[in-house]
C-alpha atoms as a PDB file:
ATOM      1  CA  UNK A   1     -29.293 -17.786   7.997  1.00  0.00           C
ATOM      2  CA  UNK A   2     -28.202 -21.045   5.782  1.00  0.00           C
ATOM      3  CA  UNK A   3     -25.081 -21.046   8.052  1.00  0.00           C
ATOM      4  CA  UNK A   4     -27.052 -21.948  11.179  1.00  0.00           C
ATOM      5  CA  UNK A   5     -28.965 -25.108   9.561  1.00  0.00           C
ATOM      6  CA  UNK A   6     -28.219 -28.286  11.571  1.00  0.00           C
ATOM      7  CA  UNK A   7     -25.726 -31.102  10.157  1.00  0.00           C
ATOM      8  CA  UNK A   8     -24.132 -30.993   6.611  1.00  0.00           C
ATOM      9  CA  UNK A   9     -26.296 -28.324   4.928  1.00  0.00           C
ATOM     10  CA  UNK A  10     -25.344 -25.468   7.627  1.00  0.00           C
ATOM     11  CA  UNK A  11     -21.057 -26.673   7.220  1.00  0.00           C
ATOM     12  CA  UNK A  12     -21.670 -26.289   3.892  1.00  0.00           C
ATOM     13  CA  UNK A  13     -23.331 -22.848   4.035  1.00  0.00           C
ATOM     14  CA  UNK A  14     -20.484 -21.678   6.780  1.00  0.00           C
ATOM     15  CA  UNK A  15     -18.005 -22.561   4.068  1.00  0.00           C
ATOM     16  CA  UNK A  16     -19.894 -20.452   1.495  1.00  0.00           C
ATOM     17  CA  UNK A  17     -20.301 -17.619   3.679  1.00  0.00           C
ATOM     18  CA  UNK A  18     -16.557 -17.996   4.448  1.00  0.00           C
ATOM     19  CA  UNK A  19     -15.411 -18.110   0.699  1.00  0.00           C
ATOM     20  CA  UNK A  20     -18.233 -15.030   0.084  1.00  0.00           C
ATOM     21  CA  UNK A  21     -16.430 -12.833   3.023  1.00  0.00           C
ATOM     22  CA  UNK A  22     -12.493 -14.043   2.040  1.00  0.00           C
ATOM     23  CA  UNK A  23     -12.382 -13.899  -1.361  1.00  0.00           C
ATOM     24  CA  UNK A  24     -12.423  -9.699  -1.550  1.00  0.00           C
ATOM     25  CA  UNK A  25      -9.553  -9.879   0.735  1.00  0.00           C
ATOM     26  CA  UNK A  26      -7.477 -12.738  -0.777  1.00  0.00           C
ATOM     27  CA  UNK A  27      -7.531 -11.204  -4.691  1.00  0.00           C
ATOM     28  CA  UNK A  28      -4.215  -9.878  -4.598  1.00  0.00           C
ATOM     29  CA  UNK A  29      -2.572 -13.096  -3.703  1.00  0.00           C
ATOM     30  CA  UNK A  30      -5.465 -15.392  -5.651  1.00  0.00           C
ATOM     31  CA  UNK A  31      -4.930 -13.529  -8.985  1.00  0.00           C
ATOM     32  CA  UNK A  32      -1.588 -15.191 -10.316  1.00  0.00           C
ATOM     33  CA  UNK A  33      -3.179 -18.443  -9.233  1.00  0.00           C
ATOM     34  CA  UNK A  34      -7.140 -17.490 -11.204  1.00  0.00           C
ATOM     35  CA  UNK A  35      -5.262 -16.835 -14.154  1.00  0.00           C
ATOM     36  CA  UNK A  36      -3.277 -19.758 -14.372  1.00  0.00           C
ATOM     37  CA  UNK A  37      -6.284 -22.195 -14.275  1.00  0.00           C
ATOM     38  CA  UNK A  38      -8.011 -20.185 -16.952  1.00  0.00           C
ATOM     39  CA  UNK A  39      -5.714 -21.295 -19.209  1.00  0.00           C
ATOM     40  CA  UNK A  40      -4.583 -24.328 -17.888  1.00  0.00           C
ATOM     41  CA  UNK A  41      -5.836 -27.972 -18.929  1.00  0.00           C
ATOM     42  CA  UNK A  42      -8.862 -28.735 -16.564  1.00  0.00           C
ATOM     43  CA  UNK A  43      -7.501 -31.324 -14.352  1.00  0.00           C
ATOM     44  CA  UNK A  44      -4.858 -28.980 -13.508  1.00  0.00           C
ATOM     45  CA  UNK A  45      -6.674 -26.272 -13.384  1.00  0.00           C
ATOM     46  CA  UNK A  46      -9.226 -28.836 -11.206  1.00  0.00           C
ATOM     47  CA  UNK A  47      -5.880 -28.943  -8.898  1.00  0.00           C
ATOM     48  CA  UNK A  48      -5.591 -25.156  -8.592  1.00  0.00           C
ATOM     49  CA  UNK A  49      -9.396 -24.645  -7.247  1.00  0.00           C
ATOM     50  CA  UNK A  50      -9.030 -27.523  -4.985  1.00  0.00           C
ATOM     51  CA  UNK A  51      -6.002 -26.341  -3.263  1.00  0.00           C
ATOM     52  CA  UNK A  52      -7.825 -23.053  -2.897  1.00  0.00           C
ATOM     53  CA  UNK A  53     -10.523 -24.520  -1.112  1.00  0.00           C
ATOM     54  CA  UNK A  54      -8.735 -26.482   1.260  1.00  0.00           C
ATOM     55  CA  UNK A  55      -6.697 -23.657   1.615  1.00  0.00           C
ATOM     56  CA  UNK A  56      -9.515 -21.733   3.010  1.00  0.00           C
ATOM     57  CA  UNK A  57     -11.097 -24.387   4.465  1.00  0.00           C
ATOM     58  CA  UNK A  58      -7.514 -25.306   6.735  1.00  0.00           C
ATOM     59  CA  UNK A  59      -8.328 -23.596   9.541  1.00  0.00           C
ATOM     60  CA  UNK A  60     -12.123 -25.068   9.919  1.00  0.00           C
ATOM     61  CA  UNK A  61     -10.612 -28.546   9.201  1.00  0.00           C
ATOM     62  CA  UNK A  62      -7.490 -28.215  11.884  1.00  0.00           C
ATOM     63  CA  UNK A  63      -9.835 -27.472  14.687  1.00  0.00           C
ATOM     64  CA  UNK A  64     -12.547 -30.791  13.916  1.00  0.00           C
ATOM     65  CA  UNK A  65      -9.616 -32.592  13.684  1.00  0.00           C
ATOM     66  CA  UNK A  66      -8.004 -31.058  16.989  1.00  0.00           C
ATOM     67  CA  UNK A  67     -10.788 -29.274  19.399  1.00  0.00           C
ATOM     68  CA  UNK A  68      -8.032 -28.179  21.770  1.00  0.00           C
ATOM     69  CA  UNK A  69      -7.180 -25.564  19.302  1.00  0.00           C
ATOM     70  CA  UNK A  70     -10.375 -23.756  20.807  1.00  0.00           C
ATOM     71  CA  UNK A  71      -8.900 -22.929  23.240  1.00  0.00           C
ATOM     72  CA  UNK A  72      -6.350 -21.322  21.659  1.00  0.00           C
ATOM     73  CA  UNK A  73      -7.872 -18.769  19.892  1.00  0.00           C
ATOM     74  CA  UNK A  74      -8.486 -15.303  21.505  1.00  0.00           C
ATOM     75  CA  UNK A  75     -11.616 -14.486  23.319  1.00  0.00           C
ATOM     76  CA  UNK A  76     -13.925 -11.940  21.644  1.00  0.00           C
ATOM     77  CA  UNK A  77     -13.887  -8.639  23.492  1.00  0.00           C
ATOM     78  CA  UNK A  78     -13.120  -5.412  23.600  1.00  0.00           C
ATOM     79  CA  UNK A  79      -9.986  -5.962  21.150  1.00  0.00           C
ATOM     80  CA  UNK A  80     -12.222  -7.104  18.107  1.00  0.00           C
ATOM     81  CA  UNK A  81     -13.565  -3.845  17.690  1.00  0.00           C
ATOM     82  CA  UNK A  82      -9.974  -2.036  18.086  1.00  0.00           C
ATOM     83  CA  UNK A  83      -9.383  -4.300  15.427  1.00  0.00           C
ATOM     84  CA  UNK A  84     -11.954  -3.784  13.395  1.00  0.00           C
ATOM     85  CA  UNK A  85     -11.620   0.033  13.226  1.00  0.00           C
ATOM     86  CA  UNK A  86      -7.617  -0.457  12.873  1.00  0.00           C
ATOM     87  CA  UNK A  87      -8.704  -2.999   9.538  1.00  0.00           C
ATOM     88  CA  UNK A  88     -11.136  -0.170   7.953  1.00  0.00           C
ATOM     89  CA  UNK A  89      -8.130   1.966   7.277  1.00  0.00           C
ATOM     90  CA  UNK A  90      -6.420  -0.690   4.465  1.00  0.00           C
ATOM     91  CA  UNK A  91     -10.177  -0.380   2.941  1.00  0.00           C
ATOM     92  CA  UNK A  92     -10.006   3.189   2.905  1.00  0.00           C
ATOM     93  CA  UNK A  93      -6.652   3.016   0.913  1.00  0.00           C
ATOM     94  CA  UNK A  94      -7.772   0.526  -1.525  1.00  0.00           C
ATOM     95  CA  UNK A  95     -11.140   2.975  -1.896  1.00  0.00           C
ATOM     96  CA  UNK A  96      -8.383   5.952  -2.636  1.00  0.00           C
ATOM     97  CA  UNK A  97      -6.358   3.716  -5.122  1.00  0.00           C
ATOM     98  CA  UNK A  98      -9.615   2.636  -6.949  1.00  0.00           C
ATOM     99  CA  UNK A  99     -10.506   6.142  -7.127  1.00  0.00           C
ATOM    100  CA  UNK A 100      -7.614   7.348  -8.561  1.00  0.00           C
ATOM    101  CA  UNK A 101      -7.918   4.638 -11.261  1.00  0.00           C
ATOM    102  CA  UNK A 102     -11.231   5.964 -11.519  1.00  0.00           C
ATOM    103  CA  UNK A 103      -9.979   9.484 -12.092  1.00  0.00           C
ATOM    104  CA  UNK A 104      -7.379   7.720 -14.744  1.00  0.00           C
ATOM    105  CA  UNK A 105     -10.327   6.637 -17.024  1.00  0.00           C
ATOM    106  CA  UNK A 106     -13.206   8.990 -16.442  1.00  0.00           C
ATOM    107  CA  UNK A 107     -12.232  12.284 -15.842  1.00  0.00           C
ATOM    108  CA  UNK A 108     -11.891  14.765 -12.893  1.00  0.00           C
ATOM    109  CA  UNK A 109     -15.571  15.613 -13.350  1.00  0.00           C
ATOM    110  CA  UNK A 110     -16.622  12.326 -12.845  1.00  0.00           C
ATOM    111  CA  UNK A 111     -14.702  11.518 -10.032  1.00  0.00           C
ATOM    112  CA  UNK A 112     -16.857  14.811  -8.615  1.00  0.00           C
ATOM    113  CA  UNK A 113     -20.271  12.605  -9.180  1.00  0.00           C
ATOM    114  CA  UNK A 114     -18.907   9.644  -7.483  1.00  0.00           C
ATOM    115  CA  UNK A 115     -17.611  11.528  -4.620  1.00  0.00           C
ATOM    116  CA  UNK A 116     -21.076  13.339  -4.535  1.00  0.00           C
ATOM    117  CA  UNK A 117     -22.537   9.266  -5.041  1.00  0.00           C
ATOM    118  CA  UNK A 118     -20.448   8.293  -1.778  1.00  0.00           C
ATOM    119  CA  UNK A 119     -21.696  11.442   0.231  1.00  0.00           C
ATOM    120  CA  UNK A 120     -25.319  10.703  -0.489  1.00  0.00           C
ATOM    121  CA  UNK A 121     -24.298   7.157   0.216  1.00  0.00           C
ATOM    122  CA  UNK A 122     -23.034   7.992   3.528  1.00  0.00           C
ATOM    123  CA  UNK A 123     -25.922  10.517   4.317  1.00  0.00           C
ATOM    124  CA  UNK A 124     -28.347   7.521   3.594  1.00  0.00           C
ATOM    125  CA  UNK A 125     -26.822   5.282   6.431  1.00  0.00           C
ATOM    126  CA  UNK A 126     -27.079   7.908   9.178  1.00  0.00           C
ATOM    127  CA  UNK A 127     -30.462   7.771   8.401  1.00  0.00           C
ATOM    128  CA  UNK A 128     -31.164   3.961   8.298  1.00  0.00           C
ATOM    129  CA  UNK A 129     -28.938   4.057  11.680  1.00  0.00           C
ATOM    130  CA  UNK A 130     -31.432   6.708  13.055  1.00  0.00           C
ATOM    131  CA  UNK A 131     -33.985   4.267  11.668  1.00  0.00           C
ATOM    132  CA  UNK A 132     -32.741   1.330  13.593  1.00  0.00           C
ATOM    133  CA  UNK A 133     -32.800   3.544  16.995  1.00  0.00           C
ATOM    134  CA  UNK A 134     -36.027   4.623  16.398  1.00  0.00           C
ATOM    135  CA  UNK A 135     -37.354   0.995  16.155  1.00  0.00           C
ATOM    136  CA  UNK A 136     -35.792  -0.638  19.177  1.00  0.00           C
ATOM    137  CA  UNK A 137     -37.761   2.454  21.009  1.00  0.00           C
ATOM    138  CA  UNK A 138     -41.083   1.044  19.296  1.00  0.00           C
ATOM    139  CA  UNK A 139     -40.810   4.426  17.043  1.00  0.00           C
ATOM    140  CA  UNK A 140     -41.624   4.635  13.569  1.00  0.00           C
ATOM    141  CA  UNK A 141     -39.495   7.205  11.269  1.00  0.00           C
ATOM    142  CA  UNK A 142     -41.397   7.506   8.024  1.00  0.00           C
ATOM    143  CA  UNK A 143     -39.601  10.434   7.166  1.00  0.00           C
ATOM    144  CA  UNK A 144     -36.244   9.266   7.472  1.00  0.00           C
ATOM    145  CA  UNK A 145     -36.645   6.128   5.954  1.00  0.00           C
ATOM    146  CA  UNK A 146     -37.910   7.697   2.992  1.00  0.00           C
ATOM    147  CA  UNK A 147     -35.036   9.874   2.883  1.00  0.00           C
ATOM    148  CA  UNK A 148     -32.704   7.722   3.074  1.00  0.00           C
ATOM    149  CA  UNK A 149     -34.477   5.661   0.434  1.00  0.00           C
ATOM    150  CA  UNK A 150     -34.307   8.782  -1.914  1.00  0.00           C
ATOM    151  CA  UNK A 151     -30.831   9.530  -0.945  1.00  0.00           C
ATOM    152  CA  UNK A 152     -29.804   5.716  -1.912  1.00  0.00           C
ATOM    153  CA  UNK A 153     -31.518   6.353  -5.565  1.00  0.00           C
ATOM    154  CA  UNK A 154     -29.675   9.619  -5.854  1.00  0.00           C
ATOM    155  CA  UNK A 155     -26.432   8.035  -5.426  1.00  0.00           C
ATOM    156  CA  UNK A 156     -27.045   5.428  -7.917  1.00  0.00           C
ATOM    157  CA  UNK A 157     -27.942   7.835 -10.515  1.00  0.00           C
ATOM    158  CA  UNK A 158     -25.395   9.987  -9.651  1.00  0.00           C
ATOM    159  CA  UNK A 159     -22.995   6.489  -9.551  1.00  0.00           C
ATOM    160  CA  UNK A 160     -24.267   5.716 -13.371  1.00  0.00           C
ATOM    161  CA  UNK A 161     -23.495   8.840 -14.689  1.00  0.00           C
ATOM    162  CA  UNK A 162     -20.203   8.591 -13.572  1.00  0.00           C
ATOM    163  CA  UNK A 163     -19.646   5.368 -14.769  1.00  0.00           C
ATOM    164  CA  UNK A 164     -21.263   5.727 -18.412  1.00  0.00           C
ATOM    165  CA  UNK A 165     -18.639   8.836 -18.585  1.00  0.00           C
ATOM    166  CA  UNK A 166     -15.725   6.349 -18.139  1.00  0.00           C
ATOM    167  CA  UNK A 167     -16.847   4.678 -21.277  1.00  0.00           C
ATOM    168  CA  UNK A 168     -17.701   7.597 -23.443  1.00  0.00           C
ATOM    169  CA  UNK A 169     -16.381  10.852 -22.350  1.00  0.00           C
ATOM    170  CA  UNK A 170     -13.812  10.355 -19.608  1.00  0.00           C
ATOM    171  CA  UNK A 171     -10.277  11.122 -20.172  1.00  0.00           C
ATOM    172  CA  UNK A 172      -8.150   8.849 -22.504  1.00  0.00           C
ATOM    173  CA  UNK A 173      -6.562   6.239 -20.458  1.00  0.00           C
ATOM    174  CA  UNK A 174      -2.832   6.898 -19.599  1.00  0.00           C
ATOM    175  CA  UNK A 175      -0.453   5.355 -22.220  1.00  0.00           C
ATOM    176  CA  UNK A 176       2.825   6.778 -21.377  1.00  0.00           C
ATOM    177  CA  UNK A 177       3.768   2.984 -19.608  1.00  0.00           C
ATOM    178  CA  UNK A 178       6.550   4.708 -17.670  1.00  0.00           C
ATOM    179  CA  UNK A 179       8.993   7.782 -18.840  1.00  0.00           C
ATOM    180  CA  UNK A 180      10.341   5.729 -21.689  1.00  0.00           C
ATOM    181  CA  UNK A 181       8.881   7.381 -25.080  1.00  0.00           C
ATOM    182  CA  UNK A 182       6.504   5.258 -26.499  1.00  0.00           C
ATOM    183  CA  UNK A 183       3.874   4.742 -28.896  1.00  0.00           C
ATOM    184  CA  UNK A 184       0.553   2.943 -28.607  1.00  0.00           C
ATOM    185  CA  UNK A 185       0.653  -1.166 -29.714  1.00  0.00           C
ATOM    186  CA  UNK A 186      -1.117  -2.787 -32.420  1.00  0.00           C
ATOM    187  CA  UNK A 187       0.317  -6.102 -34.351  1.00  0.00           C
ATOM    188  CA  UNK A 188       1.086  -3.775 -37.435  1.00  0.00           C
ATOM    189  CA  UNK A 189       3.049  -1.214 -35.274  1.00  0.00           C
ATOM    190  CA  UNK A 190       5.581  -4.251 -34.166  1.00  0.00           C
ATOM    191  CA  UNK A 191       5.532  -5.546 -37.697  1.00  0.00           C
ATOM    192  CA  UNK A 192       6.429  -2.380 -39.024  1.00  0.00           C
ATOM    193  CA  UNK A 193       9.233  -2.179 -36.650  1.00  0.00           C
ATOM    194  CA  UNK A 194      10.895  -5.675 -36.734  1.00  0.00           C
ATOM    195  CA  UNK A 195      10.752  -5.072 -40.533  1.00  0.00           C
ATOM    196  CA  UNK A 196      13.232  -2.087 -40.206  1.00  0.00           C
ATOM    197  CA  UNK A 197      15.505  -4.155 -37.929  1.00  0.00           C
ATOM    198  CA  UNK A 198      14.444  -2.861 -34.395  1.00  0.00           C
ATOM    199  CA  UNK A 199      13.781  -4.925 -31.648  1.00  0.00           C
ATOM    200  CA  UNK A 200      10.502  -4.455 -30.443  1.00  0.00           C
ATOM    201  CA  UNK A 201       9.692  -4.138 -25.890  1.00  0.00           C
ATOM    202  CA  UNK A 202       5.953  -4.201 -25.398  1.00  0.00           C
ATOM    203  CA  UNK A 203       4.190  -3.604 -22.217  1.00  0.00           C
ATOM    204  CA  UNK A 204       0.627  -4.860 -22.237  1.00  0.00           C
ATOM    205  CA  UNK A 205      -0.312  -3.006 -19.013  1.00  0.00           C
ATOM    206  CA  UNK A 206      -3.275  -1.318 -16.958  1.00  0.00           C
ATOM    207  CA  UNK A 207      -4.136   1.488 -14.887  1.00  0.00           C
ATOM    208  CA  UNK A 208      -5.709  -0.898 -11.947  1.00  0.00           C
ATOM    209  CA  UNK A 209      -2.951  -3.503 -12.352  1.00  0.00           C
ATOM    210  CA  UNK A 210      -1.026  -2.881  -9.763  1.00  0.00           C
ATOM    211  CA  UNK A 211       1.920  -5.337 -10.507  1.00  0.00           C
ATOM    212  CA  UNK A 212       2.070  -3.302 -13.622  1.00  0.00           C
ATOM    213  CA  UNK A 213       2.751   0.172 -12.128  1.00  0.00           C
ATOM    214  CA  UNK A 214       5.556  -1.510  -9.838  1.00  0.00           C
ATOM    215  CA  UNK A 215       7.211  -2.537 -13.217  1.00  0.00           C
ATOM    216  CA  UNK A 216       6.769   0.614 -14.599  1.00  0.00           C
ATOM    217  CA  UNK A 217       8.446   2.224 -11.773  1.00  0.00           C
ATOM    218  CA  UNK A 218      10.766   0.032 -10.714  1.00  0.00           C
ATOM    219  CA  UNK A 219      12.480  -1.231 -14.260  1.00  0.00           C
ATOM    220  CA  UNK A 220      10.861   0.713 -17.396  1.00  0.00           C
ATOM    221  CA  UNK A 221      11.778   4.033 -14.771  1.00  0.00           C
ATOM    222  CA  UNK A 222      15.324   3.016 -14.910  1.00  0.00           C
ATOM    223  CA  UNK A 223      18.161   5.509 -16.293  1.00  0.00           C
ATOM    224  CA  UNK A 224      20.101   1.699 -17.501  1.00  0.00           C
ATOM    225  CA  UNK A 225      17.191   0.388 -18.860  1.00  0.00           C
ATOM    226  CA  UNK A 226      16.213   3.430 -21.079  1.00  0.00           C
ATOM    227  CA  UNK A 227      19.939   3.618 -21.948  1.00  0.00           C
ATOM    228  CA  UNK A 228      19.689  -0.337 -23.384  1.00  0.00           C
ATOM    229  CA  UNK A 229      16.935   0.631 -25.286  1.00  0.00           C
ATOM    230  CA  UNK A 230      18.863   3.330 -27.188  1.00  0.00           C
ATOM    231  CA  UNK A 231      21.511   1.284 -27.620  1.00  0.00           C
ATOM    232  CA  UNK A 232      19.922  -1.435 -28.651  1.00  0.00           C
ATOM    233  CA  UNK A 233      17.200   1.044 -30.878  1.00  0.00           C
ATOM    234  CA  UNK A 234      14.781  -1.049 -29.693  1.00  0.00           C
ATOM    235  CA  UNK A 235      10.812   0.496 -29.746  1.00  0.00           C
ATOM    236  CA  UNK A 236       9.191   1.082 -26.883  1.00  0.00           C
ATOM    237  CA  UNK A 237       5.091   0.008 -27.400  1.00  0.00           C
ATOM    238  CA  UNK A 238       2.321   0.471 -24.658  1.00  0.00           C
ATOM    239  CA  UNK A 239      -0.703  -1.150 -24.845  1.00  0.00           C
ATOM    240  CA  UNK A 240      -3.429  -0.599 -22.511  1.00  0.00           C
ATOM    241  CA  UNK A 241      -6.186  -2.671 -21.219  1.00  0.00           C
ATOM    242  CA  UNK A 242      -7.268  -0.291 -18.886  1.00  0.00           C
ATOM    243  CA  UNK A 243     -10.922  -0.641 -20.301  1.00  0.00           C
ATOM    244  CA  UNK A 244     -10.620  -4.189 -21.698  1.00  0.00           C
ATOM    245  CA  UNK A 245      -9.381  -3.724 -25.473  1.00  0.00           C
ATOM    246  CA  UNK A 246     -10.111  -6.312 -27.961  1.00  0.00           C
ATOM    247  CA  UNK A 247      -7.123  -6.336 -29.802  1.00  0.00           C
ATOM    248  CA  UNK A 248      -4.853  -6.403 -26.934  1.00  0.00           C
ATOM    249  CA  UNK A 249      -7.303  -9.476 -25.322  1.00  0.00           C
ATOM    250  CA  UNK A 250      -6.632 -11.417 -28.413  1.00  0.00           C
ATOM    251  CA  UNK A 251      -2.918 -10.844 -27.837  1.00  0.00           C
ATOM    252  CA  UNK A 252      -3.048 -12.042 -24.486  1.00  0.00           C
ATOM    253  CA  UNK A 253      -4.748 -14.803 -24.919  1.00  0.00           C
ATOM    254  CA  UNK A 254      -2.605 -15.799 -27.703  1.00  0.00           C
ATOM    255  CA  UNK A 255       0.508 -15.786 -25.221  1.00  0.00           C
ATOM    256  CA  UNK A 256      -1.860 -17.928 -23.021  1.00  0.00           C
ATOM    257  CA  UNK A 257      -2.419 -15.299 -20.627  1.00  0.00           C
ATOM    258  CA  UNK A 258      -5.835 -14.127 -19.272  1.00  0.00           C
ATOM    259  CA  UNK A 259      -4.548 -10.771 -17.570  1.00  0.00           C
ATOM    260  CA  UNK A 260      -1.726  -8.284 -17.940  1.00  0.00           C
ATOM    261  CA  UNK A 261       0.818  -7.559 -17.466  1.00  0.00           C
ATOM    262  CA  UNK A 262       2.673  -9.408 -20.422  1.00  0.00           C
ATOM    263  CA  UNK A 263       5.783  -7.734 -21.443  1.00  0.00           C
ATOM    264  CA  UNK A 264       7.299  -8.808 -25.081  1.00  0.00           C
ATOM    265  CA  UNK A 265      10.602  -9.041 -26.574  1.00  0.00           C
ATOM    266  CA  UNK A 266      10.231  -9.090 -30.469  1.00  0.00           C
ATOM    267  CA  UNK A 267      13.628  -9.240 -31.856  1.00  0.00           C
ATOM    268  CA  UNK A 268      14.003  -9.126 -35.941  1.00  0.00           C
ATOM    269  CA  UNK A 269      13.845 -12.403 -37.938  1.00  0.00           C
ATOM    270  CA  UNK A 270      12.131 -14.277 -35.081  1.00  0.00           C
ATOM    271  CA  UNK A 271       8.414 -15.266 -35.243  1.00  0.00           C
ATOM    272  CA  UNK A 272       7.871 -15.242 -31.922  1.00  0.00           C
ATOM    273  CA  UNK A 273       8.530 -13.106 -29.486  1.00  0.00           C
ATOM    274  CA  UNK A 274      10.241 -13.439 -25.803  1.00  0.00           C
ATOM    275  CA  UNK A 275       7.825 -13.565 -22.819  1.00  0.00           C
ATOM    276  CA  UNK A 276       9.559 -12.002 -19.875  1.00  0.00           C
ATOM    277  CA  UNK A 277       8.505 -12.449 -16.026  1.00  0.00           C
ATOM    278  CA  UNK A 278       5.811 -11.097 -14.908  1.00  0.00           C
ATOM    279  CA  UNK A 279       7.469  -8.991 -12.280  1.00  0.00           C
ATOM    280  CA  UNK A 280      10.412  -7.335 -13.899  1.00  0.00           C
ATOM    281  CA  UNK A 281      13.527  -6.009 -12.977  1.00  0.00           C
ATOM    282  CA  UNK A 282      16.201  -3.634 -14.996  1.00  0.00           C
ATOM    283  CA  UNK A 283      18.805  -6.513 -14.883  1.00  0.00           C
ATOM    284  CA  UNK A 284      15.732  -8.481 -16.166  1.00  0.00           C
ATOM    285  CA  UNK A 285      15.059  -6.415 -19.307  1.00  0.00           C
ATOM    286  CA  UNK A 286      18.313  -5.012 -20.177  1.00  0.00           C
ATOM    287  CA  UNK A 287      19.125  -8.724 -20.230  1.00  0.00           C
ATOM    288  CA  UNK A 288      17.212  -9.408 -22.904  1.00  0.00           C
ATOM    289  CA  UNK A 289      17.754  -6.971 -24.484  1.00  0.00           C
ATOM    290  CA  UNK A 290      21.680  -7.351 -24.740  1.00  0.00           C
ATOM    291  CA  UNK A 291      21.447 -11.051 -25.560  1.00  0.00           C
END
């Protein structure tokens, strides 16, 4: 591997395997940061990426600066394979979530042919484990090889299909944005409205976002909040980027965001409207909407 080449070149190539294996894991937390610098000027957003990468490169850098810090660090053994197992149940959740999005945009049916896809998946590394045994004994095993090969294909087909019924035939993607009644957004649905002399909330949101679903449930679910909004006869619009709308990219982009959520206060007789926080709260939008 490029990891294990002498000198500069293999550091460099542990550092790239390192970002290559952390990245998956650090998303969640990166996101806020990504998005920023997409939109920032580029010696900030310069700033951003370098403090990532030392970031990830801290621990590597403490111990050259500090070898004692070897010893440290916990022996391998037995316990790195507890852990290991004990680490592959957070994947299996975030497999479950991502399915459920799935099952959000495409359709109960094609959540069957990507469960089938992931069956014929799994079927397919029994055999290349069989395979593996069979070749430390000096064995060949034609048969299962090719099996598993066929079985791999399958899934892929079967994984395709799914995936082109997301974009065509799947189920509508959910635009209900919480128990609130709303309608879908567009720039001549809040025009209309702030031109009868409502106050306009809008909720650019996602079914994968997940900082979006804890808004919806924790402040657009709230018994206050929906109460401000009738006083207030404010409208309620949801617009969903689920599967990457044009219209609403546009919009986000010309708030100077790169992602959702974006939540927007249009009030009448004001050009622009008010950005609230990313993460709300009820005393956050009943707030604004009171002021």
């Amino acid at each position: 591997p490029l990891s294990r080449l002498p000198g500069a070149a293999g550091a460099f190539f542990t550092g790239v395997l390192a970002v290559v294996v952390a990245a998956p894991c650090t998303a969640p937390f990166m996101a806020a940061a990504l998005g920023a610098a997409l939109v920032l000027p580029w010696p900030m957003a310069l700033a951003v990426f370098l403090m990532l990468g030392l970031g990830l490169a801290l621990p590597y850098l403490a111990i050259s600066l500090s070898p004692g810090l070897l010893s440290r660090l916990p022996r391998p053994g037995v316990w790195m394979e507890r852990l290991k197992g004990l680490l592959a149940f957070p994947m299996y959740g975030a497999a479950l979530w991502l399915m459920w999005v799935f099952t959000r945009q495409a359709g109960v049916d094609a959540l069957g042919l990507l469960l089938t896809a992931a069956l014929l998946l799994a079927f397919a590394a029994l055999l290349m484990g069989l395979v593996q045994a069979a070749r430390q004994r000096g064995e060949h095993a034609v048969v299962a090889t090719v099996a598993a090969t066929i079985a791999c294909f399958m899934a892929l087909g079967l994984a395709g299909v799914a995936a082109g019924g997301a974009q065509t035939d799947g189920a509508a993607p959910s635009k209900d944005g919480g128990p609130l009644a709303s309608q879908p957004w567009s720039a001549s649905a809040v025009a209309q409205a702030t031109a009868a002399g409502r106050p306009v909330l809008v909720n650019l949101t996602a079914d994968w976002c997940v900082t979006c679903k804890i808004n919806e449930r924790a402040a657009l679910s709230s018994p206050r909040v929906a109460k401000a909004m009738t006083q207030a006869n404010a409208a309620y619009l949801v617009g969903d980027w689920t599967r990457r709308d044009d219209a609403i990219t546009r919009e986000l982009q010309a708030h100077g965001r790169s992602g959702v959520p974006l939540s927007l206060l249009y009030r009448p007789g004001q050009a622009e409207p008010e950005i609230l926080p990313q993460l709300l709260t009820e005393g956050v939008v009943i707030d604004a909407l009171t002021d």
